[in-house]
C-alpha atoms as a PDB file:
ATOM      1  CA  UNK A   1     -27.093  32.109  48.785  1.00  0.00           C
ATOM      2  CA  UNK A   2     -28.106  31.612  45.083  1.00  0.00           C
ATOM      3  CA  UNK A   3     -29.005  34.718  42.831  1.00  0.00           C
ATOM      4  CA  UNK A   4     -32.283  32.642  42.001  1.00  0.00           C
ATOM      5  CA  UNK A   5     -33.226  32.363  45.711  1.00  0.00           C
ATOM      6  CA  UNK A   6     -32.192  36.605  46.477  1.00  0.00           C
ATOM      7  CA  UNK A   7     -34.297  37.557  43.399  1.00  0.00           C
ATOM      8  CA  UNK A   8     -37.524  35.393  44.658  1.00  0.00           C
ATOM      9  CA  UNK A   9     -36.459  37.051  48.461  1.00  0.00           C
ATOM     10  CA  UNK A  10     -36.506  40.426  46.828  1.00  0.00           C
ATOM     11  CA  UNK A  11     -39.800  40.034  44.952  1.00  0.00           C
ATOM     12  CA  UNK A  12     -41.779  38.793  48.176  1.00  0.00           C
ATOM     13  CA  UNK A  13     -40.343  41.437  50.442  1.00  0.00           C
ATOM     14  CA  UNK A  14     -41.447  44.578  47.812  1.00  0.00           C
ATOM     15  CA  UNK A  15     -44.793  42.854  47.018  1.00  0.00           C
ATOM     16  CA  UNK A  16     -45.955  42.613  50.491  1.00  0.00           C
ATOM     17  CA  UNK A  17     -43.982  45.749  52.061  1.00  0.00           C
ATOM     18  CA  UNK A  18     -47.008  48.189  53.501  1.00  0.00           C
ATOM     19  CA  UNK A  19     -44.642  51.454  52.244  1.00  0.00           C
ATOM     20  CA  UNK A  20     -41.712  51.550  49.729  1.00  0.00           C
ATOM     21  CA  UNK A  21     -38.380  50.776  51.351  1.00  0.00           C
ATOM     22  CA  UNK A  22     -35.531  52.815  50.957  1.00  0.00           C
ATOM     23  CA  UNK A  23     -32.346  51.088  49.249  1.00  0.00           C
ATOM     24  CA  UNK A  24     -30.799  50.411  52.985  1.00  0.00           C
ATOM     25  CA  UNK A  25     -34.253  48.916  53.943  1.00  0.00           C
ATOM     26  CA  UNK A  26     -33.825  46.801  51.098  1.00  0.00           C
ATOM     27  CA  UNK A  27     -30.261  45.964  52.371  1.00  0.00           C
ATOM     28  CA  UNK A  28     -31.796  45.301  55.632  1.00  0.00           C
ATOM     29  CA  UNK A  29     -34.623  42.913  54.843  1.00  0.00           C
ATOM     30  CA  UNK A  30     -33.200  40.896  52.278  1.00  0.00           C
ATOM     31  CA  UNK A  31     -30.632  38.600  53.048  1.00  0.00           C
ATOM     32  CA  UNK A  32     -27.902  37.277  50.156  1.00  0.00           C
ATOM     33  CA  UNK A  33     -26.453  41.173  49.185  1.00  0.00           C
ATOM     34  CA  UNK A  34     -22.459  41.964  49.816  1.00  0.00           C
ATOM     35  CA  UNK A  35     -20.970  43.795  52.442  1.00  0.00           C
ATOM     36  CA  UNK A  36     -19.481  46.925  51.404  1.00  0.00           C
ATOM     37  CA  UNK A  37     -21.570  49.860  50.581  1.00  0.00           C
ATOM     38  CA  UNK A  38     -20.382  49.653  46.493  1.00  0.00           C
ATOM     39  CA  UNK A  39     -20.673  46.062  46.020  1.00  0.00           C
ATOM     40  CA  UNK A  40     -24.460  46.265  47.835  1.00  0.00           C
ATOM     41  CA  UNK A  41     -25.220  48.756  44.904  1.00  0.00           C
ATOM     42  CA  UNK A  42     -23.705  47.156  42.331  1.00  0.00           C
ATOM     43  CA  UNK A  43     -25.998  44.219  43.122  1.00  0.00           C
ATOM     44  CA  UNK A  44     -28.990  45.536  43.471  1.00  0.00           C
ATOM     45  CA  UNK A  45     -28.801  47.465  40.556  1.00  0.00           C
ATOM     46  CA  UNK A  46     -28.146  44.366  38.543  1.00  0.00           C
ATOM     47  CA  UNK A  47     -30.863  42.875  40.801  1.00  0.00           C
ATOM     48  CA  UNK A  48     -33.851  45.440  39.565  1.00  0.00           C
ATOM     49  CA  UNK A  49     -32.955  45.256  35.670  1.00  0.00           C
ATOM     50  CA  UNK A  50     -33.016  41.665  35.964  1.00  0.00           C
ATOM     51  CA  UNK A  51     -36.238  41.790  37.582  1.00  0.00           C
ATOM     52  CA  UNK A  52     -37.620  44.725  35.263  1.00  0.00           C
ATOM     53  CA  UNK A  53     -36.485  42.450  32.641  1.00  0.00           C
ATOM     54  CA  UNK A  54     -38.929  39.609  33.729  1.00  0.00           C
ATOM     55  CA  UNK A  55     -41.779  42.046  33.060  1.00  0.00           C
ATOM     56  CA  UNK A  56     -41.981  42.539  37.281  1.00  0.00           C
ATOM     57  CA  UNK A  57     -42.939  46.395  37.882  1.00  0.00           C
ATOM     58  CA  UNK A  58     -40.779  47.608  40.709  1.00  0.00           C
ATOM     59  CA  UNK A  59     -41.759  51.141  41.073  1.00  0.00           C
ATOM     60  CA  UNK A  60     -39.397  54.189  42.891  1.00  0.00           C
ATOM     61  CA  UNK A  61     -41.846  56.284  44.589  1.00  0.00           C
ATOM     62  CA  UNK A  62     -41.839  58.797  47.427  1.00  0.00           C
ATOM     63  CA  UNK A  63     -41.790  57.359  50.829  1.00  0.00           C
ATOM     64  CA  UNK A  64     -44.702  58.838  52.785  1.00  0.00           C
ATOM     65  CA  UNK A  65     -43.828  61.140  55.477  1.00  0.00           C
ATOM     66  CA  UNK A  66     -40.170  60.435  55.373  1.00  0.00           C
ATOM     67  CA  UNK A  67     -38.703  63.647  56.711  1.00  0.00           C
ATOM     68  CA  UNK A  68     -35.771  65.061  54.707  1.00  0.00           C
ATOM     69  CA  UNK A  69     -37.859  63.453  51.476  1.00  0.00           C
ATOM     70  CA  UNK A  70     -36.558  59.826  50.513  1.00  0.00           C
ATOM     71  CA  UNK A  71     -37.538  57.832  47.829  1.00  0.00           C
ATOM     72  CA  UNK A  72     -38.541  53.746  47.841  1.00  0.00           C
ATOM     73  CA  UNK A  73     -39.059  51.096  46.096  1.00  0.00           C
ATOM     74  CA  UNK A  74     -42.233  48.492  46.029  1.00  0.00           C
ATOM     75  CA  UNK A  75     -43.788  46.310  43.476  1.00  0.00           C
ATOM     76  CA  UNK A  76     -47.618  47.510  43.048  1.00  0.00           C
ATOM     77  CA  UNK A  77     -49.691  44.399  43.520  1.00  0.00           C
ATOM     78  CA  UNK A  78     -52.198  45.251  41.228  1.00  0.00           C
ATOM     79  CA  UNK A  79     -49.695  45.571  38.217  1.00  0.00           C
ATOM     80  CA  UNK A  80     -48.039  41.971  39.245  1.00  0.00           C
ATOM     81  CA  UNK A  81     -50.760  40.144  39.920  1.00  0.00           C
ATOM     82  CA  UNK A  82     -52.981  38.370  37.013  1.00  0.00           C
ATOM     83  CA  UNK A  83     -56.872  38.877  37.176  1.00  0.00           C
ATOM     84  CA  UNK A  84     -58.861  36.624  38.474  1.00  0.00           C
ATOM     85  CA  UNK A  85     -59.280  33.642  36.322  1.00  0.00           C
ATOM     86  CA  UNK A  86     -62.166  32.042  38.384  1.00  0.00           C
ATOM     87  CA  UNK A  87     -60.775  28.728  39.730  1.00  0.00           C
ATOM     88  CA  UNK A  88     -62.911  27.057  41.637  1.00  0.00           C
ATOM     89  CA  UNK A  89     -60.903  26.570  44.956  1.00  0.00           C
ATOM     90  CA  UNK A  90     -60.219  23.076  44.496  1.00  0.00           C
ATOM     91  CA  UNK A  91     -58.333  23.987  41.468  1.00  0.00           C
ATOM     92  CA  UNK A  92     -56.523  26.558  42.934  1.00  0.00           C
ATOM     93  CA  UNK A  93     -55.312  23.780  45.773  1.00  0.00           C
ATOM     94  CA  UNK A  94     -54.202  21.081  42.234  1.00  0.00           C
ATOM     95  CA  UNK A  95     -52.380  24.105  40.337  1.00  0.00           C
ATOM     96  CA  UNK A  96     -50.735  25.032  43.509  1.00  0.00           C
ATOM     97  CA  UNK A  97     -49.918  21.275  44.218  1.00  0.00           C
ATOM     98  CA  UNK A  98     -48.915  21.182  40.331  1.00  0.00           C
ATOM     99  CA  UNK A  99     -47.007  24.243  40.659  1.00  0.00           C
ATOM    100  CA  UNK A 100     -44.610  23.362  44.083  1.00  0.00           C
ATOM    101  CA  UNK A 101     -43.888  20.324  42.548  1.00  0.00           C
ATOM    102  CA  UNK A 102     -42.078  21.256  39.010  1.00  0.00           C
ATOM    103  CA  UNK A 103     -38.366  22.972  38.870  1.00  0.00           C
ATOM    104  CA  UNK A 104     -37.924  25.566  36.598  1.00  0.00           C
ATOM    105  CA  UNK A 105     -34.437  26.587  35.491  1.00  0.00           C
ATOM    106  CA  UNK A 106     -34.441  30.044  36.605  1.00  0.00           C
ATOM    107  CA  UNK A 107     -36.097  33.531  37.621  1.00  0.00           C
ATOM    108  CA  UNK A 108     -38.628  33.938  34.803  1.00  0.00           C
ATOM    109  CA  UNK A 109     -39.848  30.320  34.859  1.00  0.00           C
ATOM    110  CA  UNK A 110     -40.627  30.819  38.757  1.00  0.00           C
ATOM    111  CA  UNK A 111     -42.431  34.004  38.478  1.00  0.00           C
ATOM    112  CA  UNK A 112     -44.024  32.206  35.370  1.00  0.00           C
ATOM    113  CA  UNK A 113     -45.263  30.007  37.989  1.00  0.00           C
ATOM    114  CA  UNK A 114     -45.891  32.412  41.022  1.00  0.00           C
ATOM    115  CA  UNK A 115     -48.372  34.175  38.721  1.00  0.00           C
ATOM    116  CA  UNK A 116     -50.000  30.980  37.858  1.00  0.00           C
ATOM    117  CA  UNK A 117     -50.587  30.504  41.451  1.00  0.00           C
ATOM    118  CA  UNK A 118     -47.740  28.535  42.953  1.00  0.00           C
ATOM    119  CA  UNK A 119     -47.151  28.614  46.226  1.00  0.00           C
ATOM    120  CA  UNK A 120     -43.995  28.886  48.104  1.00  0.00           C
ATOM    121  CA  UNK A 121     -43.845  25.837  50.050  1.00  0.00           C
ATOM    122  CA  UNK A 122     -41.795  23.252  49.134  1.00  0.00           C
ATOM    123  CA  UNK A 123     -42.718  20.632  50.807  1.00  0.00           C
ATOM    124  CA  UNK A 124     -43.979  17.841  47.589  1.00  0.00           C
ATOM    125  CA  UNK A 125     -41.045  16.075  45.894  1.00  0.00           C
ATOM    126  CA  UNK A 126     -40.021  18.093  42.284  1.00  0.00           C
ATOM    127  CA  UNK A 127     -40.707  15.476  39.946  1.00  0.00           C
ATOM    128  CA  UNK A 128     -40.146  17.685  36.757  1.00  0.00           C
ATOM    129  CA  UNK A 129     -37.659  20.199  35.567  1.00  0.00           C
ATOM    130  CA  UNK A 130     -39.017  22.610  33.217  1.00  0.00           C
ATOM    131  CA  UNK A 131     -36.997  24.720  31.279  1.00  0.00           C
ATOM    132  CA  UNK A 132     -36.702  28.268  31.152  1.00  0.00           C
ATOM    133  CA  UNK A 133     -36.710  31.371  28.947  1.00  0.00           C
ATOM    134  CA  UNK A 134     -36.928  34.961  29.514  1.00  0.00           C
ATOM    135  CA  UNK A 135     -39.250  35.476  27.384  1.00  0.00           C
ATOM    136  CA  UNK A 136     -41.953  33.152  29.285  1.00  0.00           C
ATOM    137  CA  UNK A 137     -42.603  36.159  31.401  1.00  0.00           C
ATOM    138  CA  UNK A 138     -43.711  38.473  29.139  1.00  0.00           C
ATOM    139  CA  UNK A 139     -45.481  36.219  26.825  1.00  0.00           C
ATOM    140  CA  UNK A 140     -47.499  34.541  30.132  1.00  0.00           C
ATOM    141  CA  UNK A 141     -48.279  38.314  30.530  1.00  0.00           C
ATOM    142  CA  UNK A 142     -49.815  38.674  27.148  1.00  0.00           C
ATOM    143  CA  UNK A 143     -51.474  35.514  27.309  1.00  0.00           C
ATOM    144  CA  UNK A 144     -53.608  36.586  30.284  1.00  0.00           C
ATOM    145  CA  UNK A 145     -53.742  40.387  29.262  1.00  0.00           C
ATOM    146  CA  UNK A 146     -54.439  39.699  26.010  1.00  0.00           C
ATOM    147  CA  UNK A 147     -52.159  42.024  24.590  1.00  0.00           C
ATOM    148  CA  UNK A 148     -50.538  41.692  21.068  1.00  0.00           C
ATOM    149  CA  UNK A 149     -47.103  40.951  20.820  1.00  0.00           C
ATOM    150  CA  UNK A 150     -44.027  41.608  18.426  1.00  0.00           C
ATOM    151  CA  UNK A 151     -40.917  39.787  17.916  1.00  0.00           C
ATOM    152  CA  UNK A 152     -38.766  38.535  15.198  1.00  0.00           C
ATOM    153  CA  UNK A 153     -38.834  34.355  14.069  1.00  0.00           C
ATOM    154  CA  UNK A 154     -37.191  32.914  11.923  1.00  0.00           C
ATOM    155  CA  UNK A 155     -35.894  36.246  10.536  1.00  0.00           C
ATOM    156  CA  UNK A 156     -38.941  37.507  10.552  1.00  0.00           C
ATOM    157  CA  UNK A 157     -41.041  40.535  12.187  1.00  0.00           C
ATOM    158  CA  UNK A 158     -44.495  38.851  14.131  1.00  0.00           C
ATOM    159  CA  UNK A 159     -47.420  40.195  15.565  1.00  0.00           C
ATOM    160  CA  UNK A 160     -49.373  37.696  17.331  1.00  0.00           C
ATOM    161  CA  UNK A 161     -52.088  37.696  19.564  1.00  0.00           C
ATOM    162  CA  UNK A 162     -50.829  35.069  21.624  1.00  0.00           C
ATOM    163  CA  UNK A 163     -54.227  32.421  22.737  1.00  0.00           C
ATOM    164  CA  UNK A 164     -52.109  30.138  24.998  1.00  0.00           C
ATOM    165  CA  UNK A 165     -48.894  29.147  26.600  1.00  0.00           C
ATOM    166  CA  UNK A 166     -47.847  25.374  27.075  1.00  0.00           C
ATOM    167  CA  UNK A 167     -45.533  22.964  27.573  1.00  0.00           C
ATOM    168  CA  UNK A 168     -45.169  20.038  25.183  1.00  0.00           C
ATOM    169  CA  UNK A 169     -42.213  17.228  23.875  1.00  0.00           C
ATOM    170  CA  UNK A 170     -39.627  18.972  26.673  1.00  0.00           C
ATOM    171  CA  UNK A 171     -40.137  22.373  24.717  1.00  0.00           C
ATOM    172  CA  UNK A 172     -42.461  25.765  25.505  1.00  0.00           C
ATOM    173  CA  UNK A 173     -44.913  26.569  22.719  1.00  0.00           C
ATOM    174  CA  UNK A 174     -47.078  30.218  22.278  1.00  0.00           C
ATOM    175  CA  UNK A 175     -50.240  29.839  19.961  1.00  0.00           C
ATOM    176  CA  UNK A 176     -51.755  32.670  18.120  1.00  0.00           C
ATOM    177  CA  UNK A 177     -53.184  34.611  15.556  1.00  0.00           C
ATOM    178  CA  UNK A 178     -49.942  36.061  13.342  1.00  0.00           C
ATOM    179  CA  UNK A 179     -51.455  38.978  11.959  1.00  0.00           C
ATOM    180  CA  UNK A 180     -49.278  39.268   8.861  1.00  0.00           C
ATOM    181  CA  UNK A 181     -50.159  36.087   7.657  1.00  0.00           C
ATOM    182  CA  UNK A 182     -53.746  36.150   9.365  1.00  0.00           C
ATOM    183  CA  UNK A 183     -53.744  32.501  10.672  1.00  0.00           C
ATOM    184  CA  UNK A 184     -52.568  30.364  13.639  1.00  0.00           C
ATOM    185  CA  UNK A 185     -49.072  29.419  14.026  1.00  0.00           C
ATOM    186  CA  UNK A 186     -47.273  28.033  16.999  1.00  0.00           C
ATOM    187  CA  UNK A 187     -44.049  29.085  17.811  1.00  0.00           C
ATOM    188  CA  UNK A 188     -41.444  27.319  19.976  1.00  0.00           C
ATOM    189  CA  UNK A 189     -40.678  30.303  22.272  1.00  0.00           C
ATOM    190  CA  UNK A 190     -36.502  29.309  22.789  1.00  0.00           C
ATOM    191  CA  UNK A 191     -36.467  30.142  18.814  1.00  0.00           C
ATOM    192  CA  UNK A 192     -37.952  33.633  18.949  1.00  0.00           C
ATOM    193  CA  UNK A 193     -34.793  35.801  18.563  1.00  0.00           C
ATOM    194  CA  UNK A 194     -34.383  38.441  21.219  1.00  0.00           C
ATOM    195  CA  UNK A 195     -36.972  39.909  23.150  1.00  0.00           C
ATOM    196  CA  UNK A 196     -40.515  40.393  23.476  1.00  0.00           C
ATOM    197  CA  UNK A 197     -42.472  43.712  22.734  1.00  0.00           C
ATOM    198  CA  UNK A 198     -45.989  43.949  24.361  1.00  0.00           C
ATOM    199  CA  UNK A 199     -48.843  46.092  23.006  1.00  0.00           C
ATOM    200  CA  UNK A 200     -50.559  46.822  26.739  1.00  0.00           C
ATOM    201  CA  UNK A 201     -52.815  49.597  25.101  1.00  0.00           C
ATOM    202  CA  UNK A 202     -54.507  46.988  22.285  1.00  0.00           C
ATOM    203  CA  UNK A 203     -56.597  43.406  23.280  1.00  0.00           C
ATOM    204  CA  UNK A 204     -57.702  41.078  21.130  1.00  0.00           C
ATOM    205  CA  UNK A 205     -60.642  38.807  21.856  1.00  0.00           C
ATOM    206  CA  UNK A 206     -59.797  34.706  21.611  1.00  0.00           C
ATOM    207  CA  UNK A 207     -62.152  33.140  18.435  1.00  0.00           C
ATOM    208  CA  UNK A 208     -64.949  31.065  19.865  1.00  0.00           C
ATOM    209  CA  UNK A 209     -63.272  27.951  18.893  1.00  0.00           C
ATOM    210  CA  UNK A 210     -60.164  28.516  20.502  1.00  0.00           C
ATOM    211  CA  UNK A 211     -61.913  29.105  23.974  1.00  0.00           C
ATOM    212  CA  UNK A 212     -61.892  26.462  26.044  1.00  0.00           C
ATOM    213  CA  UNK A 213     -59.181  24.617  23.853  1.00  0.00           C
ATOM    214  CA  UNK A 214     -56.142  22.703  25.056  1.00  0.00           C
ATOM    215  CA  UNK A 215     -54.287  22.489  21.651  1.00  0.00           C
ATOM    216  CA  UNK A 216     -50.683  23.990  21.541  1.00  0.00           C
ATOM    217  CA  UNK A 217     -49.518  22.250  18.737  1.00  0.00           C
ATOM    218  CA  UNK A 218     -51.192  20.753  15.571  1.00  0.00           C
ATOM    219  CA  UNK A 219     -50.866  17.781  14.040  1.00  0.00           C
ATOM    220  CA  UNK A 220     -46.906  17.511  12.630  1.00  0.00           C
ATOM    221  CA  UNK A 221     -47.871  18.141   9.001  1.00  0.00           C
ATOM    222  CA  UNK A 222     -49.494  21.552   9.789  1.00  0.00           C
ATOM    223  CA  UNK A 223     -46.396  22.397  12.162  1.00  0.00           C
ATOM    224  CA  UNK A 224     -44.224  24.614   9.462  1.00  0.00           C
ATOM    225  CA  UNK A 225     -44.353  28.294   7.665  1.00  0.00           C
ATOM    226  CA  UNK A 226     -44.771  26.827   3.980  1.00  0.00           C
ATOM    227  CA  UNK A 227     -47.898  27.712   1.879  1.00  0.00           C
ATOM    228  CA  UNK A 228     -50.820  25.876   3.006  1.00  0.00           C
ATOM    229  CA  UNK A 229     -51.799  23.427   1.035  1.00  0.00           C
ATOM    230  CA  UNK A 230     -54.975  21.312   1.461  1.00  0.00           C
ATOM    231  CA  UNK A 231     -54.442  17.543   0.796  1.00  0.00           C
ATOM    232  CA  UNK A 232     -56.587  14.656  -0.073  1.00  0.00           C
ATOM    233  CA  UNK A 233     -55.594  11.349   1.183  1.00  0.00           C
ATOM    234  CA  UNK A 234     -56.877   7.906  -0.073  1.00  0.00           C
ATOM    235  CA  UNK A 235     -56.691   5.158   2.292  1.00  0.00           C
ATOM    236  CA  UNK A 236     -57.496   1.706   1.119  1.00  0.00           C
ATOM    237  CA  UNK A 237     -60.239  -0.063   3.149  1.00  0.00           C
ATOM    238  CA  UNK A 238     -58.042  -2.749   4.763  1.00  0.00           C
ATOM    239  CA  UNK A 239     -56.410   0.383   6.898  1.00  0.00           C
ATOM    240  CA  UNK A 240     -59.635   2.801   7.123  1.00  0.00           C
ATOM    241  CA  UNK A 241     -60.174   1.947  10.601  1.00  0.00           C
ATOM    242  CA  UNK A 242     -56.828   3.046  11.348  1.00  0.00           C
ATOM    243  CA  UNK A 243     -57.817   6.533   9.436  1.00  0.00           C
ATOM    244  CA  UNK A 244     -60.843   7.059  11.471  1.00  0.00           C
ATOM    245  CA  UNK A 245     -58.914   6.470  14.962  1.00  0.00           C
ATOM    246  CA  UNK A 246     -56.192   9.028  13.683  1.00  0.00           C
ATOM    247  CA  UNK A 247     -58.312  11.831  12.001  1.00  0.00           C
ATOM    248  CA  UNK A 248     -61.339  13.920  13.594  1.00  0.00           C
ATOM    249  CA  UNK A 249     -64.638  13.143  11.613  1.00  0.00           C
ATOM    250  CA  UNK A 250     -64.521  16.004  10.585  1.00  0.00           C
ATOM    251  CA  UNK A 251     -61.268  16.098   8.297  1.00  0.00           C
ATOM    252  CA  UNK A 252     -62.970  12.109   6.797  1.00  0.00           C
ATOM    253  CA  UNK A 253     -64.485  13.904   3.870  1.00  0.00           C
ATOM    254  CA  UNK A 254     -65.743  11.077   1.885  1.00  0.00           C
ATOM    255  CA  UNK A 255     -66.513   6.993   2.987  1.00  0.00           C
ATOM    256  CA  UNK A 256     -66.206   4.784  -0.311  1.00  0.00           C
ATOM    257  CA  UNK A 257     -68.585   1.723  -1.040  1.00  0.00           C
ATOM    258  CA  UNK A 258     -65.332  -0.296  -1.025  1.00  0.00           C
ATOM    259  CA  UNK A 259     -64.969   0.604   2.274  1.00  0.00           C
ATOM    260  CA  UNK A 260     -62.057   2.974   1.444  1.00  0.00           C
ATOM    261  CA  UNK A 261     -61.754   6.451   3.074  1.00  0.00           C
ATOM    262  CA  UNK A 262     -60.388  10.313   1.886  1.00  0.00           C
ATOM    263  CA  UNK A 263     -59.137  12.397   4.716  1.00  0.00           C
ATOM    264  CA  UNK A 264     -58.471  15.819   3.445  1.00  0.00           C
ATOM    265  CA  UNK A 265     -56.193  18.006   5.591  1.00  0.00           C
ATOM    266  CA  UNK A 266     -54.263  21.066   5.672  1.00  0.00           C
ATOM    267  CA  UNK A 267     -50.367  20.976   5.302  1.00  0.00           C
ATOM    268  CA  UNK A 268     -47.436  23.382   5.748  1.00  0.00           C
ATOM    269  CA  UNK A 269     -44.852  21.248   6.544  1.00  0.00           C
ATOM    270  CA  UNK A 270     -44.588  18.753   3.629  1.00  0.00           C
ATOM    271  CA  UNK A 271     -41.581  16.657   5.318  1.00  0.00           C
ATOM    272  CA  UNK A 272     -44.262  15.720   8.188  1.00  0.00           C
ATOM    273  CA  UNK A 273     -47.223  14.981   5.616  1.00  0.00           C
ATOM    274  CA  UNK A 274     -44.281  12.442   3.383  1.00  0.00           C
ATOM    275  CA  UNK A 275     -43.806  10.914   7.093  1.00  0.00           C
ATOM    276  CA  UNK A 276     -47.490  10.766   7.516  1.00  0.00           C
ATOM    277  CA  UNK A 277     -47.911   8.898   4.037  1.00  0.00           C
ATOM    278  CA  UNK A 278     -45.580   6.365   4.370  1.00  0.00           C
ATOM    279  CA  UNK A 279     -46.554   5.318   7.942  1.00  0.00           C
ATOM    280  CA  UNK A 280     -49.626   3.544   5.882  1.00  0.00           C
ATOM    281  CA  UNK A 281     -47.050   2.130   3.427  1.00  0.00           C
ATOM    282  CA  UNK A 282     -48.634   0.829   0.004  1.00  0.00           C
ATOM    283  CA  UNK A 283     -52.416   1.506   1.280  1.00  0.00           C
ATOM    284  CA  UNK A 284     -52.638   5.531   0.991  1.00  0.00           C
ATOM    285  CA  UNK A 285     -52.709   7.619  -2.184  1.00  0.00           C
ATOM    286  CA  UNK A 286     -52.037  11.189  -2.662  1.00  0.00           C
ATOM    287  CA  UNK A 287     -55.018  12.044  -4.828  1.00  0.00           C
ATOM    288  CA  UNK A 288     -54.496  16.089  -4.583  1.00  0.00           C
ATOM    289  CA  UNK A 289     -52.953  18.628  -4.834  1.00  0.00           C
ATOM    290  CA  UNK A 290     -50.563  17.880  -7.371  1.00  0.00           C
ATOM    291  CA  UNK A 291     -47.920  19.638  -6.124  1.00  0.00           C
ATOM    292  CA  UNK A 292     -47.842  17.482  -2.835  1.00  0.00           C
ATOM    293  CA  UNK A 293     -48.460  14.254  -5.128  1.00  0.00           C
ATOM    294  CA  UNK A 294     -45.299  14.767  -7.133  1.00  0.00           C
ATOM    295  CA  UNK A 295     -43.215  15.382  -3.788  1.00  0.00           C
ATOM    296  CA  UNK A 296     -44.019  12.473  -2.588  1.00  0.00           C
ATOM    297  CA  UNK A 297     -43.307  10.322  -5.684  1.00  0.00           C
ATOM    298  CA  UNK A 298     -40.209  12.246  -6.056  1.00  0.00           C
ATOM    299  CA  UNK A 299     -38.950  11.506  -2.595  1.00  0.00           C
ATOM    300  CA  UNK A 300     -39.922   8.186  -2.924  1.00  0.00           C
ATOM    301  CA  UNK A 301     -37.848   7.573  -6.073  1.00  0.00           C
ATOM    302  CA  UNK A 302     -34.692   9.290  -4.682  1.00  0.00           C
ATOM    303  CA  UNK A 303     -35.300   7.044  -1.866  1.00  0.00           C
ATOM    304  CA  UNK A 304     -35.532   4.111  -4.100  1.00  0.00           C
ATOM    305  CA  UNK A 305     -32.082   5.075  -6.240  1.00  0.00           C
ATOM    306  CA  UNK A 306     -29.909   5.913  -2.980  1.00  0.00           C
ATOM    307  CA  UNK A 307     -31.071   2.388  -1.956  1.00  0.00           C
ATOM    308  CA  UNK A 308     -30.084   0.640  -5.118  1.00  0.00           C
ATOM    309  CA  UNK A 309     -27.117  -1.500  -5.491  1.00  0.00           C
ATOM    310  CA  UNK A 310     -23.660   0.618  -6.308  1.00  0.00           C
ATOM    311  CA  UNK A 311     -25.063   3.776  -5.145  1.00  0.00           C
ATOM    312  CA  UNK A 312     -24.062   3.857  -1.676  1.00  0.00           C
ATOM    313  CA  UNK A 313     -20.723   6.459  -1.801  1.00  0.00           C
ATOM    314  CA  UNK A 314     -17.600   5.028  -0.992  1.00  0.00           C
END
């Protein structure tokens, strides 16, 4: 028997127990554990931190009327369990459907998914492997708590109040509020360096116009840590059409009587916004800032001289 499949075992049999269980209970009721008395131990030690470690609250508690005085272990259901979100029961039949037919890699991705509302049978075909983090525990947690978190990105200290979990482009994304620079960031969750610090006595409340979003991550050129920088962007008329498909009407700041179009937007990843530029070629103009302008004119030219003849290395 897997580790995976003893873990998941373990977790049904102290959620649902009607008293704690003593250690041999445990032993008992839970198939996968080793023989001998010091290998059973040495197991289910490792067994608890790894499940403590997934944010699960396994509690050691007197059993009730033992007689001499033992104590047990359970997992209190209303610690695990998430509030209520108010599914309608149809969508708690699709998310369990969703749920019992994805893979994730290991423990924390599962319970991830328990909490969502998963069910056990496994019936439907898997037709996609997610994968896995520990941290996806704890930061699901938060997400439906809405308790600040801490960690450290990029070499630096966060606080976030972490709006929403999701999976995009084969990676897991958290979006938030980072308090120390007081905006939204995304943050790909396998880069956060070690683990995950939960405020459980602070909430935050979600800003009107993230509730009810499905957004993870922004557009490309707004998915970095620079400065923000708002941009203006001129596009000719013969690709305006092409603008107004792309952008939100609300980022088309001003329609031309040529028929041209300026999209103004907000970039912190100036790679992406050079990308976005030339994907319209000749027929878009960086008209401000200037800072952004002469990037792009700079790349552009070192583009042009690696490109020229003799300037290839050899």
């Amino acid at each position: 028997m897997q580790k995976l499949e003893r873990l998941l075992n373990l977790t049904a049999v102290l959620l649902h127990t009607e008293r704690p269980l003593t250690a041999a209970e445990v032993r008992e009721k839970v198939p996968g554990y080793p023989g001998s008395d010091t290998a059973f131990r040495r197991a289910f030690e490792r067994d608890k931190d790894d499940l403590r470690d997934l944010g699960i609250p396994i509690e050691l508690v007197p059993v009730p009327g033992a007689d001499p005085p033992a104590e047990g272990y359970r997992i209190a259901r209303s610690r695990y369990y998430l509030p209520d979100p108010g599914l309608d029961p149809d969508e708690v039949v699709a998310l369990q459907l969703a749920a019992a037919t994805i893979r994730a890699d290991d423990p924390a991705g599962v319970e991830a998914l328990w909490k969502l509302g998963g069910s056990t049978d496994r019936s439907p075909a898997v037709t996609a492997s997610l994968p896995s983090d520990p941290n996806l525990g704890p930061i699901f947690d938060a997400v439906s708590n809405r308790s600040p978190v801490r960690f450290t990105y990029h070499d630096q200290h966060r606080v976030v109040h972490p709006y929403r979990l999701g999976f995009q482009f084969g990676r897991w994304y958290v979006r938030g509020h980072d308090e120390g620079r007081d905006a939204i960031r995304v943050f790909r969750v396998d880069r956060i360096v070690g683990g995950i610090e939960i405020d459980p006595a602070t909430t935050f409340e979600i800003p009107e116009d993230e509730r009810g979003s499905t957004e993870i991550l922004p557009d490309r050129w707004e998915l970095g840590d620079e400065p923000p920088r708002v941009a203006r962007l001129l596009i000719d008329p013969s690709h305006a059409p092409v603008a107004m498909a792309q952008f939100d009407p609300e980022h088309v700041i001003e329609h031309r009587q040529d028929g041209s179009v300026v999209v103004a937007m907000t970039v912190t990843n100036r790679a992406a916004f050079r990308s976005l530029v030339m994907s319209y070629l000749d027929h878009a103009e960086v008209l401000e800032p200037p800072e952004l302008r002469a990037d792009v004119i700079e790349w552009l030219q070192a583009c042009a001289g690696a490109a020229a003849p003799g300037s290839a290395r050899r």
